[in-house]
PDB file of N, CA and C in Angstrom:
ATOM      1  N   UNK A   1       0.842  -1.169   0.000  1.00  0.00           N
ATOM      2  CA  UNK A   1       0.000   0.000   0.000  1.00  0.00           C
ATOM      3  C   UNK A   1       0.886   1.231   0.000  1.00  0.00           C
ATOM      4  N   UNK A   2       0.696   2.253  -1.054  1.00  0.00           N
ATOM      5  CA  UNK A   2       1.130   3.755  -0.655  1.00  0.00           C
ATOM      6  C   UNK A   2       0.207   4.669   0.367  1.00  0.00           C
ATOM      7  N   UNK A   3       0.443   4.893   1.306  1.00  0.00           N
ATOM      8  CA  UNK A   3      -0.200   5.816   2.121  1.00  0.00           C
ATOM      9  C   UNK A   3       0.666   7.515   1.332  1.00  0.00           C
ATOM     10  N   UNK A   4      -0.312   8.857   1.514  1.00  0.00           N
ATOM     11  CA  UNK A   4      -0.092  10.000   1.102  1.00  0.00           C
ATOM     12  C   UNK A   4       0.234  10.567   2.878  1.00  0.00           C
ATOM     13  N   UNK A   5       1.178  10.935   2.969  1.00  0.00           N
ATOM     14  CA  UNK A   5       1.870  11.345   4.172  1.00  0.00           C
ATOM     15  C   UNK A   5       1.136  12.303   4.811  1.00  0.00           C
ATOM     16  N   UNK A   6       0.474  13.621   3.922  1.00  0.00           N
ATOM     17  CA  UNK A   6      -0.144  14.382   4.255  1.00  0.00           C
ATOM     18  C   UNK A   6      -1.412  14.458   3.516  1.00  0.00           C
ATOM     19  N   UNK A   7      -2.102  13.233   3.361  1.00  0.00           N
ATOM     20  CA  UNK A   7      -3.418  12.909   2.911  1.00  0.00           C
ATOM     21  C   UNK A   7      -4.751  13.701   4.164  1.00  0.00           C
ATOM     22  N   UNK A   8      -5.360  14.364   4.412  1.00  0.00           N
ATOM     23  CA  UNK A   8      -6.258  14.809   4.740  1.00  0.00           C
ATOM     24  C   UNK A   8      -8.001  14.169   4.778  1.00  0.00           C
ATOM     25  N   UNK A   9      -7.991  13.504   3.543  1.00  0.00           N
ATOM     26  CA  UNK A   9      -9.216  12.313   3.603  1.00  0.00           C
ATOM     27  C   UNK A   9      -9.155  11.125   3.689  1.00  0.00           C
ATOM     28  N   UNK A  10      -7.936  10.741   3.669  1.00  0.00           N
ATOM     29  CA  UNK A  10      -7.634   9.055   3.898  1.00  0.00           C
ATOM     30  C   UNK A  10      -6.435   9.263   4.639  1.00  0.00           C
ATOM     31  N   UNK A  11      -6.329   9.609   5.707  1.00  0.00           N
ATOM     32  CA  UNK A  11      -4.693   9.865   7.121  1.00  0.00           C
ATOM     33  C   UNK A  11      -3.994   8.334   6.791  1.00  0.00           C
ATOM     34  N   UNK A  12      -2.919   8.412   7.164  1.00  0.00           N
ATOM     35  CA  UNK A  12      -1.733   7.562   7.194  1.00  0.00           C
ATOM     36  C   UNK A  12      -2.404   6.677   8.145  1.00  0.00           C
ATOM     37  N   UNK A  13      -2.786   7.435   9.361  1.00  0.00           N
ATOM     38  CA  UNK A  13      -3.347   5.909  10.242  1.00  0.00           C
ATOM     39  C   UNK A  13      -4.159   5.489   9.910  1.00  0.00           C
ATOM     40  N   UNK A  14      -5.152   5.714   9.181  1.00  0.00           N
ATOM     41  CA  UNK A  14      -6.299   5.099   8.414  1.00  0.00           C
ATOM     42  C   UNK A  14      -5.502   3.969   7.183  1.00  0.00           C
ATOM     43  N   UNK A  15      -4.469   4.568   6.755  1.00  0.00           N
ATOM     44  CA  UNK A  15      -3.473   3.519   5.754  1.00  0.00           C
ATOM     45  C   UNK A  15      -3.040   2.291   6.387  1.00  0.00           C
ATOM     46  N   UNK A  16      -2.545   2.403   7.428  1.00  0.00           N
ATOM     47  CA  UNK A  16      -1.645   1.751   8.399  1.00  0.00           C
ATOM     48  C   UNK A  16      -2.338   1.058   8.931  1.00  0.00           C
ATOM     49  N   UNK A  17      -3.862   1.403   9.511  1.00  0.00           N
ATOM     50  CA  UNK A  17      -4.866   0.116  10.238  1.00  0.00           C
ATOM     51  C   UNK A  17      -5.288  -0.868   8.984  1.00  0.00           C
ATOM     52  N   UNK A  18      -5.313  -0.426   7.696  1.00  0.00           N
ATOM     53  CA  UNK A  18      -6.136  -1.065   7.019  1.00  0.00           C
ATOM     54  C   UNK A  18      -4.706  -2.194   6.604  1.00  0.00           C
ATOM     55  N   UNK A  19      -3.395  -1.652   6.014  1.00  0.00           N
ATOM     56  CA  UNK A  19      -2.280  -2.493   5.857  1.00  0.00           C
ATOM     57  C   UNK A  19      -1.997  -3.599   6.976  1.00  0.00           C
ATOM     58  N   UNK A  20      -2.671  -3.435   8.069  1.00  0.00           N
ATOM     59  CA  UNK A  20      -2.374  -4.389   9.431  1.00  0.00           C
ATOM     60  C   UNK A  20      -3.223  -5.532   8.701  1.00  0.00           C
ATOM     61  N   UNK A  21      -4.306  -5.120   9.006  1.00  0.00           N
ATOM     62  CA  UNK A  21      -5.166  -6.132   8.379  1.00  0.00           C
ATOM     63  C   UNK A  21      -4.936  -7.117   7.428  1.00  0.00           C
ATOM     64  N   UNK A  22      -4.521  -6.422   6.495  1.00  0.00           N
ATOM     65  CA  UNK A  22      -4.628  -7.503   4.787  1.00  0.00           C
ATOM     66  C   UNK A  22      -3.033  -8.284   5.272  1.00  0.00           C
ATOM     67  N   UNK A  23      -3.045  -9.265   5.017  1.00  0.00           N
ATOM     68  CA  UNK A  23      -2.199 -10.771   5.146  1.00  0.00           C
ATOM     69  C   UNK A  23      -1.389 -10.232   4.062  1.00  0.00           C
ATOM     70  N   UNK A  24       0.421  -9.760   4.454  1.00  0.00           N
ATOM     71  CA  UNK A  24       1.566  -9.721   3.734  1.00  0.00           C
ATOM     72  C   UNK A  24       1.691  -8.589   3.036  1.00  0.00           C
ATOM     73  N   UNK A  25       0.558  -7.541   3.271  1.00  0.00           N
ATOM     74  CA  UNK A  25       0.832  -6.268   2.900  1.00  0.00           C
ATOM     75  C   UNK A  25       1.659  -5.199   3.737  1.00  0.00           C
ATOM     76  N   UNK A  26       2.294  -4.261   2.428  1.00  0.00           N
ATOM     77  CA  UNK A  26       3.383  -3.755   3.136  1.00  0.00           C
ATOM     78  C   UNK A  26       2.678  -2.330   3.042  1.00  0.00           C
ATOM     79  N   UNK A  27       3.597  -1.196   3.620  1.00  0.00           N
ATOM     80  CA  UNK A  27       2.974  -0.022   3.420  1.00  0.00           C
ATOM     81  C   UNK A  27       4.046   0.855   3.243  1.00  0.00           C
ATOM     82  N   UNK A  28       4.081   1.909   2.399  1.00  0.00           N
ATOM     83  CA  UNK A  28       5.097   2.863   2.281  1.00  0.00           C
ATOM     84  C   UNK A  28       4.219   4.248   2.198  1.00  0.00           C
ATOM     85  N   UNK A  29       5.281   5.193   2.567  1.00  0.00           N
ATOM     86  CA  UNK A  29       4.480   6.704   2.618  1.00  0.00           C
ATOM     87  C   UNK A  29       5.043   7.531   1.477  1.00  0.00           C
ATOM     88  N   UNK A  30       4.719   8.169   0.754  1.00  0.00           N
ATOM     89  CA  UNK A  30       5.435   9.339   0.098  1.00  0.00           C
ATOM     90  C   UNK A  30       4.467  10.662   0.240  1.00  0.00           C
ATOM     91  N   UNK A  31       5.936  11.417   0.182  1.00  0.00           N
ATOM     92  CA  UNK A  31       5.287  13.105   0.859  1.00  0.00           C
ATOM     93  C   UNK A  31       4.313  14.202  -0.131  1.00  0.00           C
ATOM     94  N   UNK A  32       3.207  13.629   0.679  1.00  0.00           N
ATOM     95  CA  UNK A  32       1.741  14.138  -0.861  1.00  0.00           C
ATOM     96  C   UNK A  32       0.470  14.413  -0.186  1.00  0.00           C
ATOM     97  N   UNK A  33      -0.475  14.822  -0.636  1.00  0.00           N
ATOM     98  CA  UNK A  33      -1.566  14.664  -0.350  1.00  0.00           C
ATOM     99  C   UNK A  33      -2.412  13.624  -1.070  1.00  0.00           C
ATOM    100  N   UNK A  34      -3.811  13.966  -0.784  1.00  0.00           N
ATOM    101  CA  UNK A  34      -4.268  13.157  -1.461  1.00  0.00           C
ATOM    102  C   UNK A  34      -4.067  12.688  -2.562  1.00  0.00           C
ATOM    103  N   UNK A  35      -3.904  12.954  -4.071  1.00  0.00           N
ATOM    104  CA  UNK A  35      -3.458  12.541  -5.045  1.00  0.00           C
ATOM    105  C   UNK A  35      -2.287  12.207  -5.392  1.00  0.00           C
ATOM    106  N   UNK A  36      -1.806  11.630  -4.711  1.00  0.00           N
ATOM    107  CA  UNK A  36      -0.293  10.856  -4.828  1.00  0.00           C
ATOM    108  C   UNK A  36       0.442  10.955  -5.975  1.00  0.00           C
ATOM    109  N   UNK A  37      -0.545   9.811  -6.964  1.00  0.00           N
ATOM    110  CA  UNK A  37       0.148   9.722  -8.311  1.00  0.00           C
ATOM    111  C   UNK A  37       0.597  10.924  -9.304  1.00  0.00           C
ATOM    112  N   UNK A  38      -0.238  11.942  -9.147  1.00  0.00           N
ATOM    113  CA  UNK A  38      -0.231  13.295  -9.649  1.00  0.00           C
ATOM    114  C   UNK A  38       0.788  14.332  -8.999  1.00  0.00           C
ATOM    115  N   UNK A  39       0.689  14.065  -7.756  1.00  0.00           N
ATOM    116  CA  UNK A  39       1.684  15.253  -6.541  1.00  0.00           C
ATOM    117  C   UNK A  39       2.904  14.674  -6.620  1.00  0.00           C
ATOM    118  N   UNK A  40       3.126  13.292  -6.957  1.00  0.00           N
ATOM    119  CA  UNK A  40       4.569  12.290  -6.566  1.00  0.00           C
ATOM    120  C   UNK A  40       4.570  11.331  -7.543  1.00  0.00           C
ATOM    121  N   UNK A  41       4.556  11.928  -8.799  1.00  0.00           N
ATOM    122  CA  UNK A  41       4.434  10.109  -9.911  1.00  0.00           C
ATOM    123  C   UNK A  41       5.763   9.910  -9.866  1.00  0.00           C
ATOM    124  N   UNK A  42       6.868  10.098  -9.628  1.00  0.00           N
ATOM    125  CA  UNK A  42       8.235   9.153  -9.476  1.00  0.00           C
ATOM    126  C   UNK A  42       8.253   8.757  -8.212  1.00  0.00           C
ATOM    127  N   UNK A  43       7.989   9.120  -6.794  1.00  0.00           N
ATOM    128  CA  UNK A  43       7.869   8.193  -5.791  1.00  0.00           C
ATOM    129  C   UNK A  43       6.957   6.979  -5.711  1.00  0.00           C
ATOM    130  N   UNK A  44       4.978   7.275  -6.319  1.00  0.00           N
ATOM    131  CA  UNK A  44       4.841   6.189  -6.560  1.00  0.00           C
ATOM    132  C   UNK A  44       5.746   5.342  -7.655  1.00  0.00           C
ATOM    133  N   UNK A  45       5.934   5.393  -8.807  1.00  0.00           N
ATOM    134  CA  UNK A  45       6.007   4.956  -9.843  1.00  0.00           C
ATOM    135  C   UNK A  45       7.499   4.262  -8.808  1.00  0.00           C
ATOM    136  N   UNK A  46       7.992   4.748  -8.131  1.00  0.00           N
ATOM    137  CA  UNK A  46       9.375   3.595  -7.259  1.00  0.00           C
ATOM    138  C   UNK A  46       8.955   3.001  -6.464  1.00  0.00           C
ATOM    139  N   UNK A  47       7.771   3.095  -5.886  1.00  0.00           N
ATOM    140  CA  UNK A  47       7.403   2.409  -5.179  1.00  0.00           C
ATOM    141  C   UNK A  47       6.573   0.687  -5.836  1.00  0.00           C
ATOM    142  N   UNK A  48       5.888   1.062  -6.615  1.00  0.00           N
ATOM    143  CA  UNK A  48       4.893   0.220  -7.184  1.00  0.00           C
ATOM    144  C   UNK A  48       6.474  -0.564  -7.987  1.00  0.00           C
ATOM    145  N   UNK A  49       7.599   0.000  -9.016  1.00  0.00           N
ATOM    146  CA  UNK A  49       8.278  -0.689  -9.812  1.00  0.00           C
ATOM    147  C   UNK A  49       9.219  -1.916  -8.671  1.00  0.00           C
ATOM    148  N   UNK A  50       9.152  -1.520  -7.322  1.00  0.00           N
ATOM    149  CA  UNK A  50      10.303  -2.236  -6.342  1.00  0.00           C
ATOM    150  C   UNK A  50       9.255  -3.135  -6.271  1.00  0.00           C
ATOM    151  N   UNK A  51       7.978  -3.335  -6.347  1.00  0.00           N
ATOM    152  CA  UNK A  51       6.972  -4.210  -5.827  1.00  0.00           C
ATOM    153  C   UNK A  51       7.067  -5.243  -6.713  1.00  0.00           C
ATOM    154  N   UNK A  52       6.952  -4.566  -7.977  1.00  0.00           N
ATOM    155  CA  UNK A  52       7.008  -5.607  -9.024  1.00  0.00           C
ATOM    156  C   UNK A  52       8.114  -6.508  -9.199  1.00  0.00           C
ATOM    157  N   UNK A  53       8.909  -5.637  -8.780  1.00  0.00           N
ATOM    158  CA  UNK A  53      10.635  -6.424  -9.209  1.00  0.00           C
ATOM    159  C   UNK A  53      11.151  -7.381  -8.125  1.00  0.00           C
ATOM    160  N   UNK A  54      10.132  -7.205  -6.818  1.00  0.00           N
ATOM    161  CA  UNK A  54      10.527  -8.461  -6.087  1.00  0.00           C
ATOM    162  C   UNK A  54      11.451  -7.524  -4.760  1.00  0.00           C
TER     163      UNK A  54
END
């Protein structure tokens, strides 16, 4: 999971309870608001490519 560090409608601890939950999920933060992919497309886009690559 990417949590948005400074997300305002979905908070990091709202990221972080839900990542507890799901079986082998991991969680990373990058420094954004809500729209991540748009505010940070090379932090997601490193985040999601390390996922893929193992």
């Amino acid at each position: 999971m990417i949590a948005a560090a400074n997300d305002i409608l979905v908070t990091p601890d709202h990221s972080a309870a839900l990542a507890q939950r799901i079986t082998g999920a991991r969680l990373t933060q990058v420094m954004s608001g809500h729209d991540a992919p748009t505010e940070q497309p090379m932090a997601v886009s490193n985040h999601l490519c390390s996922l893929l690559n193992g």
